[in-house]
C-alpha atoms as a PDB file:
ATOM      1  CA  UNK A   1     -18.199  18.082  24.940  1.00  0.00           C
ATOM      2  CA  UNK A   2     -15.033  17.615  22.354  1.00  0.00           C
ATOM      3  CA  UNK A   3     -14.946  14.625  20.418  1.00  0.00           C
ATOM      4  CA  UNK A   4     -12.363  11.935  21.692  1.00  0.00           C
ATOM      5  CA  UNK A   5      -9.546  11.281  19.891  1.00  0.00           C
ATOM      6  CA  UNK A   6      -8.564   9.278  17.268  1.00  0.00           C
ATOM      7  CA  UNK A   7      -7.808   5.811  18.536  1.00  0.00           C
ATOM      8  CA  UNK A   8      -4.087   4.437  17.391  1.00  0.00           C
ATOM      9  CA  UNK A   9      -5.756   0.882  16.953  1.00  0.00           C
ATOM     10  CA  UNK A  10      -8.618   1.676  14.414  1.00  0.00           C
ATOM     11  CA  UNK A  11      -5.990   4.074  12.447  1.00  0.00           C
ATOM     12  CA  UNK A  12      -5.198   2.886   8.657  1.00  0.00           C
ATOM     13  CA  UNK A  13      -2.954   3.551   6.039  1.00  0.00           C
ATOM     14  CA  UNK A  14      -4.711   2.187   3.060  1.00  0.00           C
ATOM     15  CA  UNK A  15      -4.232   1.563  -0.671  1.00  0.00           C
ATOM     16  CA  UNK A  16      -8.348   1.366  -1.309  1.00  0.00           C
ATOM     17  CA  UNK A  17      -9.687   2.841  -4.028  1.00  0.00           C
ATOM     18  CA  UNK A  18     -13.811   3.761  -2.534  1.00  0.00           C
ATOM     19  CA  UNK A  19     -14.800   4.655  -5.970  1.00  0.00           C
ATOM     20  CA  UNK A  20     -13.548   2.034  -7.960  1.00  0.00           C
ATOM     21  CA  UNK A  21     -16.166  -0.023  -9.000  1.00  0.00           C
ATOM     22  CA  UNK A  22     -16.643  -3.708  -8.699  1.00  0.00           C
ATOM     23  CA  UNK A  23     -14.585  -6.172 -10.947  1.00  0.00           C
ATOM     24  CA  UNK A  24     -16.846  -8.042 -12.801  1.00  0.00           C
ATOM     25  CA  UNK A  25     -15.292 -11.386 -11.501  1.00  0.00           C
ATOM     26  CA  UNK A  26     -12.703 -11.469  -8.359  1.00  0.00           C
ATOM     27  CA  UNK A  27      -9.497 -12.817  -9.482  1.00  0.00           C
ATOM     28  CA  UNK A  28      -7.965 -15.979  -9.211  1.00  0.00           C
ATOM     29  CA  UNK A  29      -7.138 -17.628  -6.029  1.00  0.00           C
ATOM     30  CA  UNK A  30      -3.629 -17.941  -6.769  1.00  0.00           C
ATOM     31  CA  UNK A  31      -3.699 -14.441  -7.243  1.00  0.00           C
ATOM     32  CA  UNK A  32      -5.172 -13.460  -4.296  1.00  0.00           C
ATOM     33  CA  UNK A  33      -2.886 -15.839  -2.197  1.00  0.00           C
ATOM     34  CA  UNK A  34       0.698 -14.050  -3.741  1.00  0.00           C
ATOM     35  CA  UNK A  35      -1.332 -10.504  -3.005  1.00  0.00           C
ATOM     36  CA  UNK A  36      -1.934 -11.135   0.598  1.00  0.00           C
ATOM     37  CA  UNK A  37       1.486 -13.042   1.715  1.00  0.00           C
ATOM     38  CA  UNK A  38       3.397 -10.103   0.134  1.00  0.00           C
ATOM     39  CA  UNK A  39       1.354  -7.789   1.593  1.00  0.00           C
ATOM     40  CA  UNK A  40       1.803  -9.443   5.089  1.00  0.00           C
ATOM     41  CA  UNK A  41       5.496 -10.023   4.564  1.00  0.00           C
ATOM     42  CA  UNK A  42       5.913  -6.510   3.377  1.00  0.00           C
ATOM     43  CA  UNK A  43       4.452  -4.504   5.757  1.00  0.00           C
ATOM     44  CA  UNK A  44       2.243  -5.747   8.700  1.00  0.00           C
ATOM     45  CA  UNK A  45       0.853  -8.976   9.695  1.00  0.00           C
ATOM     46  CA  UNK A  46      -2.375  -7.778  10.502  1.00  0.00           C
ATOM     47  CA  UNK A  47      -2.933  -6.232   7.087  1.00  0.00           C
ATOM     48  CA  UNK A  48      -6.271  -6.390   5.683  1.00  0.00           C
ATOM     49  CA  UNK A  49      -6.375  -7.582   2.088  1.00  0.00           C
ATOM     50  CA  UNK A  50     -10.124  -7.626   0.233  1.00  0.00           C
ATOM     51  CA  UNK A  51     -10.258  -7.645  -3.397  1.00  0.00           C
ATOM     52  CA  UNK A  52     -13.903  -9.842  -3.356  1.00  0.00           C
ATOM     53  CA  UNK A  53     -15.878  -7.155  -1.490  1.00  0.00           C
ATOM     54  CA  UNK A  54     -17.736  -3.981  -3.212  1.00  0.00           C
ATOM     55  CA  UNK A  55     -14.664  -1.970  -3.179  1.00  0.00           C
ATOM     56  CA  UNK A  56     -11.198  -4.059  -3.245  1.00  0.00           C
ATOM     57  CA  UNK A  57      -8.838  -2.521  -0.751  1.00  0.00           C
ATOM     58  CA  UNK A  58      -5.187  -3.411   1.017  1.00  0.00           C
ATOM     59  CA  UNK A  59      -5.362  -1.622   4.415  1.00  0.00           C
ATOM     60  CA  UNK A  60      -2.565  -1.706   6.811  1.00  0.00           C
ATOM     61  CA  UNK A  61      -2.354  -0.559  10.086  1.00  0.00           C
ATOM     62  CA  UNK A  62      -0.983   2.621  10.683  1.00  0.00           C
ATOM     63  CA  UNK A  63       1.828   2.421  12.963  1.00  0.00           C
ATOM     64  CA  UNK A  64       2.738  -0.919  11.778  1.00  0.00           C
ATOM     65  CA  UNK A  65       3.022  -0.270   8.972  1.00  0.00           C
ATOM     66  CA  UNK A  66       4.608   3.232   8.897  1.00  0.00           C
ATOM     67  CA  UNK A  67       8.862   2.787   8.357  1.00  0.00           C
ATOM     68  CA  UNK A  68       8.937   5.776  10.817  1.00  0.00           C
ATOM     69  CA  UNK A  69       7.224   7.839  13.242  1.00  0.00           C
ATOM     70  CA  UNK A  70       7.921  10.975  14.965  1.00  0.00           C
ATOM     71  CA  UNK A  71       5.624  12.322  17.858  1.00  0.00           C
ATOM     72  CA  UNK A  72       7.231  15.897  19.182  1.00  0.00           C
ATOM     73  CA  UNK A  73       5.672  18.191  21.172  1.00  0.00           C
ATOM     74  CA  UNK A  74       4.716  21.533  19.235  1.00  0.00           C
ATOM     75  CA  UNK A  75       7.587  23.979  18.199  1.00  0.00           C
ATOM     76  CA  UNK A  76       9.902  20.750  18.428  1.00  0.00           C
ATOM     77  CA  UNK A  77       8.648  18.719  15.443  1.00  0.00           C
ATOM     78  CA  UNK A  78      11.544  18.168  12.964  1.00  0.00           C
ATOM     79  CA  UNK A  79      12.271  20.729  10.539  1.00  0.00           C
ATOM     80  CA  UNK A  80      13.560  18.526   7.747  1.00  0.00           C
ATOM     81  CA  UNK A  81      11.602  15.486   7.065  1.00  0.00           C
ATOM     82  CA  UNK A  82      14.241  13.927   5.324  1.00  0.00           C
ATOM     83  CA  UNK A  83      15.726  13.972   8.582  1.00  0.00           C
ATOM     84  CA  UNK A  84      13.281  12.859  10.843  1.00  0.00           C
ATOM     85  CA  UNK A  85      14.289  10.254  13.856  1.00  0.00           C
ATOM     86  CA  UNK A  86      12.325   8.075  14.869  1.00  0.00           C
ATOM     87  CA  UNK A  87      10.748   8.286  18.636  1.00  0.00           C
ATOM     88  CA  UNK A  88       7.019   7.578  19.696  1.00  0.00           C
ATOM     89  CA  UNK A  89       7.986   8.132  23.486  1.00  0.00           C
ATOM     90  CA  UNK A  90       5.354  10.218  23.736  1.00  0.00           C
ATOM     91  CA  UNK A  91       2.678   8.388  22.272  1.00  0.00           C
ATOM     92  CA  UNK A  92       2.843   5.562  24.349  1.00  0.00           C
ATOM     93  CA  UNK A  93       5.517   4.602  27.440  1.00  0.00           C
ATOM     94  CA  UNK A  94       6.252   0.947  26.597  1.00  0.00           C
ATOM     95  CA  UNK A  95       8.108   2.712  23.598  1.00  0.00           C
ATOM     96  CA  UNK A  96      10.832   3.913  25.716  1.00  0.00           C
ATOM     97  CA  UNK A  97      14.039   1.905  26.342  1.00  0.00           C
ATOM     98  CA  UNK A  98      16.078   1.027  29.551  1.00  0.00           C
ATOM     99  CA  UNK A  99      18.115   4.099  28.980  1.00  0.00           C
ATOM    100  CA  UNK A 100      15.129   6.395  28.381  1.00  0.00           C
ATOM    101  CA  UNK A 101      15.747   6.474  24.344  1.00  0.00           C
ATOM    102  CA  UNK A 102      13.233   6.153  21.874  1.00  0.00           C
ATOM    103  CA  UNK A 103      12.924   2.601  19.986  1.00  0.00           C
ATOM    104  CA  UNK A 104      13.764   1.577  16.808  1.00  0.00           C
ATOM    105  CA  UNK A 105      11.445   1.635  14.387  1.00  0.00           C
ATOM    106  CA  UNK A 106      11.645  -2.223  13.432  1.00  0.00           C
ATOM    107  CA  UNK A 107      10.349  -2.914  16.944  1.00  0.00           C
ATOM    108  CA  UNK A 108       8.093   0.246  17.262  1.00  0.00           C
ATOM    109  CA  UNK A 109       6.477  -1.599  13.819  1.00  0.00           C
ATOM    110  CA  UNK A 110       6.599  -5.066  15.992  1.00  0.00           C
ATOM    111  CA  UNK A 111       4.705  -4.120  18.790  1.00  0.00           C
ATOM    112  CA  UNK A 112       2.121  -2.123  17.404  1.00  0.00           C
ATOM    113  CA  UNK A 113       1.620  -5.233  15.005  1.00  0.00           C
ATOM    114  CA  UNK A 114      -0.044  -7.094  17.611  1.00  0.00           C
ATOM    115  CA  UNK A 115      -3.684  -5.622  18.662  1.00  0.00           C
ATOM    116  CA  UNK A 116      -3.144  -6.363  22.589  1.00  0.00           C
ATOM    117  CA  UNK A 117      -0.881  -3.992  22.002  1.00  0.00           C
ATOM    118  CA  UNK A 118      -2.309  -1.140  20.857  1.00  0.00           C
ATOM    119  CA  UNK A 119      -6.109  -1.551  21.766  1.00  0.00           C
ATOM    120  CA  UNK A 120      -5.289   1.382  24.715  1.00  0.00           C
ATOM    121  CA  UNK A 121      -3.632   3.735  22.195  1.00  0.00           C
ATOM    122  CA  UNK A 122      -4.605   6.932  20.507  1.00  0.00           C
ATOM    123  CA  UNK A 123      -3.323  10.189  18.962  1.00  0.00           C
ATOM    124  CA  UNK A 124      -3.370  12.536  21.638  1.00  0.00           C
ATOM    125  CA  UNK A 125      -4.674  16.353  20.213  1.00  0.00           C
ATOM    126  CA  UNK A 126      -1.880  19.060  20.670  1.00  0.00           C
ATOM    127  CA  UNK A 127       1.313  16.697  19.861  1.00  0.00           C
ATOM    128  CA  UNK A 128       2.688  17.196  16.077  1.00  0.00           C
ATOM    129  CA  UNK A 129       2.849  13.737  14.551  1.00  0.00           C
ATOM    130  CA  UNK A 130       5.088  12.822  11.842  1.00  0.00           C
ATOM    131  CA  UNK A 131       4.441   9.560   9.443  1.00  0.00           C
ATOM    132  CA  UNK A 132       7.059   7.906   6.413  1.00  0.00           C
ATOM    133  CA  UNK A 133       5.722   5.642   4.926  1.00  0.00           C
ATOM    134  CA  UNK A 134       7.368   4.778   1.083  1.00  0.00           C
ATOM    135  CA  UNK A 135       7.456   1.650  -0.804  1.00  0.00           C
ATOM    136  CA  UNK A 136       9.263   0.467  -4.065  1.00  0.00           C
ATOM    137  CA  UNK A 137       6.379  -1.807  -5.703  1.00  0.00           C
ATOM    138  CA  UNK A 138       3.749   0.728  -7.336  1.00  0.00           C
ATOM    139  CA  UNK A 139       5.435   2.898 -10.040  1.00  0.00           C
ATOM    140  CA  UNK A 140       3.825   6.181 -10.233  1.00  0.00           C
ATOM    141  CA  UNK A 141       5.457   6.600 -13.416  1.00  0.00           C
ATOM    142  CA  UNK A 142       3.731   3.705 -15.509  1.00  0.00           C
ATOM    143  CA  UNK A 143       1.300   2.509 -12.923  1.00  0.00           C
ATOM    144  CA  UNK A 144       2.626  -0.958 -12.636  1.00  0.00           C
ATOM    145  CA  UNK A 145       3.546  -3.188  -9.664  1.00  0.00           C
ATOM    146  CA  UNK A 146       6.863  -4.805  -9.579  1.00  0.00           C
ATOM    147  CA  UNK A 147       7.304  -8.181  -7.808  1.00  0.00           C
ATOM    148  CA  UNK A 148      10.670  -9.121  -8.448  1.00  0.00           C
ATOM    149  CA  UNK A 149      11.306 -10.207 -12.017  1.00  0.00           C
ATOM    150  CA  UNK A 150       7.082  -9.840 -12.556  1.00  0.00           C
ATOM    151  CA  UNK A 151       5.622  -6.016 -13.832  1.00  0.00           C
ATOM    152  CA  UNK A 152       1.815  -6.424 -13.478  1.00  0.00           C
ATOM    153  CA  UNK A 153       0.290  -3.218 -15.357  1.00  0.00           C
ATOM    154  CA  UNK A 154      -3.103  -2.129 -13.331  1.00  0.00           C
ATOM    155  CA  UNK A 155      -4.410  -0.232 -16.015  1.00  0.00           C
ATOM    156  CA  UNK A 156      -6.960  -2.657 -17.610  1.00  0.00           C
ATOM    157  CA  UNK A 157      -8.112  -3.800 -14.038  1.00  0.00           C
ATOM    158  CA  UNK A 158      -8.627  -0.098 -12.959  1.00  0.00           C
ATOM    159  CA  UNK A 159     -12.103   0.441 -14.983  1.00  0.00           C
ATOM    160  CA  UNK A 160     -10.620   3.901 -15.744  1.00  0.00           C
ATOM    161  CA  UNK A 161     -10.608   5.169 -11.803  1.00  0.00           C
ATOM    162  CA  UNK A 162      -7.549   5.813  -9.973  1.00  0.00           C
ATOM    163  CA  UNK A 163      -6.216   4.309  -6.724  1.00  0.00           C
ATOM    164  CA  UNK A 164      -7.082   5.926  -3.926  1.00  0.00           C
ATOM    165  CA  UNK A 165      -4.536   6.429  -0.758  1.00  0.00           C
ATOM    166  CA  UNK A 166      -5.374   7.371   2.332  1.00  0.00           C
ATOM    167  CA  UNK A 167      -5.373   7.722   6.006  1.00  0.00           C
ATOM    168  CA  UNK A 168      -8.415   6.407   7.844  1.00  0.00           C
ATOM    169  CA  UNK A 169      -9.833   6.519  11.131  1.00  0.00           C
ATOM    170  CA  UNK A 170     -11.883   3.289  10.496  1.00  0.00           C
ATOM    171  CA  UNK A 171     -14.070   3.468  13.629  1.00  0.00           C
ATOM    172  CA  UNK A 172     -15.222   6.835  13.270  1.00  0.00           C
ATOM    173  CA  UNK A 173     -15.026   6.050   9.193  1.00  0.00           C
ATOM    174  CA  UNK A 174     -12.927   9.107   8.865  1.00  0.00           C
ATOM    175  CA  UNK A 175     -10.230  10.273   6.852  1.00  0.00           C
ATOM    176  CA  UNK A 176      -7.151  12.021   7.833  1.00  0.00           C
ATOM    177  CA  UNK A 177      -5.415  12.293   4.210  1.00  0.00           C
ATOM    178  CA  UNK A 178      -6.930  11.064   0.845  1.00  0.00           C
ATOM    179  CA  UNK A 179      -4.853  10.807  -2.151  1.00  0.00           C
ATOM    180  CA  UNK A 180      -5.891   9.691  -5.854  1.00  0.00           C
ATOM    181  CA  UNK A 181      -3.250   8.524  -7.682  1.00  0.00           C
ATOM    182  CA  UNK A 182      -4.406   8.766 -11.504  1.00  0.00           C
ATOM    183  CA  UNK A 183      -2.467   7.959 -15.107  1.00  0.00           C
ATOM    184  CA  UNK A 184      -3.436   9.115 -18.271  1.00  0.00           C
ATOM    185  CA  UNK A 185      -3.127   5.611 -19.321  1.00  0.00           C
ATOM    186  CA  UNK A 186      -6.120   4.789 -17.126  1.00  0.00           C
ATOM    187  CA  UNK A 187      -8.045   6.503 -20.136  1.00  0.00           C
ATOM    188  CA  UNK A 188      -6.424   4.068 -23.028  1.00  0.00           C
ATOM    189  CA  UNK A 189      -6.057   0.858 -21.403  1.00  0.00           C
ATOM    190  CA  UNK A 190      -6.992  -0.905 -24.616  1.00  0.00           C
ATOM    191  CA  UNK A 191      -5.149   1.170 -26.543  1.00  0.00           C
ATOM    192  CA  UNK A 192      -1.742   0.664 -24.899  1.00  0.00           C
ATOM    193  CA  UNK A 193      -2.122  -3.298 -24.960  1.00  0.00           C
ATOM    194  CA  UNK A 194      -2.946  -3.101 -28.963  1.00  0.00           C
ATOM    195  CA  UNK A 195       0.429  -1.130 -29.309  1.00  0.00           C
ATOM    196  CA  UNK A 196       2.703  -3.046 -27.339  1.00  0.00           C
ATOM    197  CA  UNK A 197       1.251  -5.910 -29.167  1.00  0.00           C
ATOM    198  CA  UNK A 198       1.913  -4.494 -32.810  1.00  0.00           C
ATOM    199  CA  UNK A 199       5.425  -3.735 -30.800  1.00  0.00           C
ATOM    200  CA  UNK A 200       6.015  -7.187 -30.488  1.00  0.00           C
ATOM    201  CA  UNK A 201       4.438  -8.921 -33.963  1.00  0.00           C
ATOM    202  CA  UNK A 202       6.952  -5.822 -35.857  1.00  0.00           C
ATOM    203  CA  UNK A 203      10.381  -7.894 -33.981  1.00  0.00           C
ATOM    204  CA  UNK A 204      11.773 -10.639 -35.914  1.00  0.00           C
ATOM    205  CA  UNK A 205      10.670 -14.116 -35.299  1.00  0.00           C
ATOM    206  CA  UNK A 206      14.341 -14.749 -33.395  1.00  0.00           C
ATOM    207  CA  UNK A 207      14.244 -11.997 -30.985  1.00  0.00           C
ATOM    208  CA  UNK A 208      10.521 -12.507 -30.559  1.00  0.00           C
ATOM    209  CA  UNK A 209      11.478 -16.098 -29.980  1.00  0.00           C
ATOM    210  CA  UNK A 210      14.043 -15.031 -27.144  1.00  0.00           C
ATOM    211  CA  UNK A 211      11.660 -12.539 -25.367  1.00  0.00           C
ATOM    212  CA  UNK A 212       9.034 -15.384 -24.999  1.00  0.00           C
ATOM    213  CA  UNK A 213      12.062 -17.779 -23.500  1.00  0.00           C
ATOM    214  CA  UNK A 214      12.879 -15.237 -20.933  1.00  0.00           C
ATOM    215  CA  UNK A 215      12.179 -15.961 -17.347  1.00  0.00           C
ATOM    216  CA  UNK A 216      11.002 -12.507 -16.708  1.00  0.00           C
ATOM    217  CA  UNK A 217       8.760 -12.318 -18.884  1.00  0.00           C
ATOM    218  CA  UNK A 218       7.267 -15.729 -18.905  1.00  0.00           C
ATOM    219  CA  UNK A 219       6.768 -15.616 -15.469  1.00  0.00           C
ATOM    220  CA  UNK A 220       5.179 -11.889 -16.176  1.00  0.00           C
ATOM    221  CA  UNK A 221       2.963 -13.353 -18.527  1.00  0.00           C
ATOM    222  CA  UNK A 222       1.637 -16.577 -16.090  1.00  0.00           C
ATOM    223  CA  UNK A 223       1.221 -13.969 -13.470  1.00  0.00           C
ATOM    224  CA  UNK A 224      -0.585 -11.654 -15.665  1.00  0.00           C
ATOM    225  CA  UNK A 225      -2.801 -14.387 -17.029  1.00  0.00           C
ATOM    226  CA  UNK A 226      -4.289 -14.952 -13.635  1.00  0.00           C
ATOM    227  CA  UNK A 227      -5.210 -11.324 -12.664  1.00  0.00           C
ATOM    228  CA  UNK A 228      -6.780 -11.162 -16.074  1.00  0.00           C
ATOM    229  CA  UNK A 229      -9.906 -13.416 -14.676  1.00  0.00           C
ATOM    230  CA  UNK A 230     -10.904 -10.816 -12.882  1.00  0.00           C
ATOM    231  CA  UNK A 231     -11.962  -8.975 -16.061  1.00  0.00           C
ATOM    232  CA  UNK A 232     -13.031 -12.377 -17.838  1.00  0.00           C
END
């Protein structure tokens, strides 16, 4: 008897790191709170953000949270990714307008947001499926997360492990795609504070004085001083 397919409902794109180990103390509350409004705001409202269990993770649903979604039929799948239209008609018939065109993805990402919704879907074997999903907050390039005028590095909260990205099938408790993102920094997270600090203490007291009156960074450093409880 073949398996049945993956359900659309219990489908997750995640940012959850399963080997990172345990912080030795959660972070602040206030911390936690900005994490899981801009989370929500950002991408779905039915994210799921944990950084108090075993293995802190930020898991989103899949469709929601996806900015696009392309499900073709095989030998019509698009070509060019870059150029990929949206159109889910054939995943699911309630994603079809008046006029027999495929939705936009803003209200594709709507509906599937709500679990009435979706609690009848799934990914139907022999279709080609195409997911985008991007974001402008994690920089690959220094591992930090930018919030507006705030740059939190994740190095020293990392424990040395990467951050793991995937694609989950979280009732079966399989994965589709699994990415780890890693950073040499990750190896030197001590190291790197010590030298921006000796990068500061070499500046003259003036321009010292004017970094610490800058709104960026000030509200950088408040921000940064409550993730740091979770390594106090």
């Amino acid at each position: 008897m073949a398996p049945a397919p993956p359900r659309a409902d219990t489908a997750a794109h995640a940012d959850a790191p399963d080997i990172l180990p345990p912080p030795a103390k959660p972070p602040a509350g206030a911390a936690t709170n900005i994490l899981g409004m801009g989370a929500r705001r950002t991408f779905s409202q039915t994210c799921k953000v944990d950084v108090f269990c075993e293995h802190p993770h930020f898991l989103n649903p899949l469709l929601a949270a996806c900015q696009l979604v392309n499900v073709s039929k095989p030998g019509e799948e698009p070509e060019d990714v870059t150029a990929t239209q949206e159109d889910c008609r054939l995943l699911h018939p309630a994603l079809v307008n008046a006029d027999g065109s495929p939705w936009a993805a803003d209200k594709r990402r709507k509906w599937c947001d709500a679990p009435e919704n979706v609690g009848d879907l799934y990914f139907e074997p022999g279709l080609v499926y195409t997911f985008c999903w991007w974001q402008h907050f994690f920089d690959l390039a220094n591992y930090k997360v930018h919030a507006g005028p705030m740059a939190v590095d994740l190095c020293p909260f990392m424990c040395a492990q990467p951050i793991g990205v995937f694609i989950k099938d979280l009732g079966r408790d399989e994965a589709a795609l699994s990415l780890l993102i890693w950073h040499e920094r990750l190896l030197f997270p001590e190291e790197a504070g010590k030298r921006k600090k000796k990068s500061k203490a070499v500046k003259g007291d003036d321009t010292a004085a004017e970094d610490d009156q800058g709104a960026a960074g000030g509200l950088s450093e408040r921000f940064k001083g409550l993730l740091a409880n979770w390594r106090a």
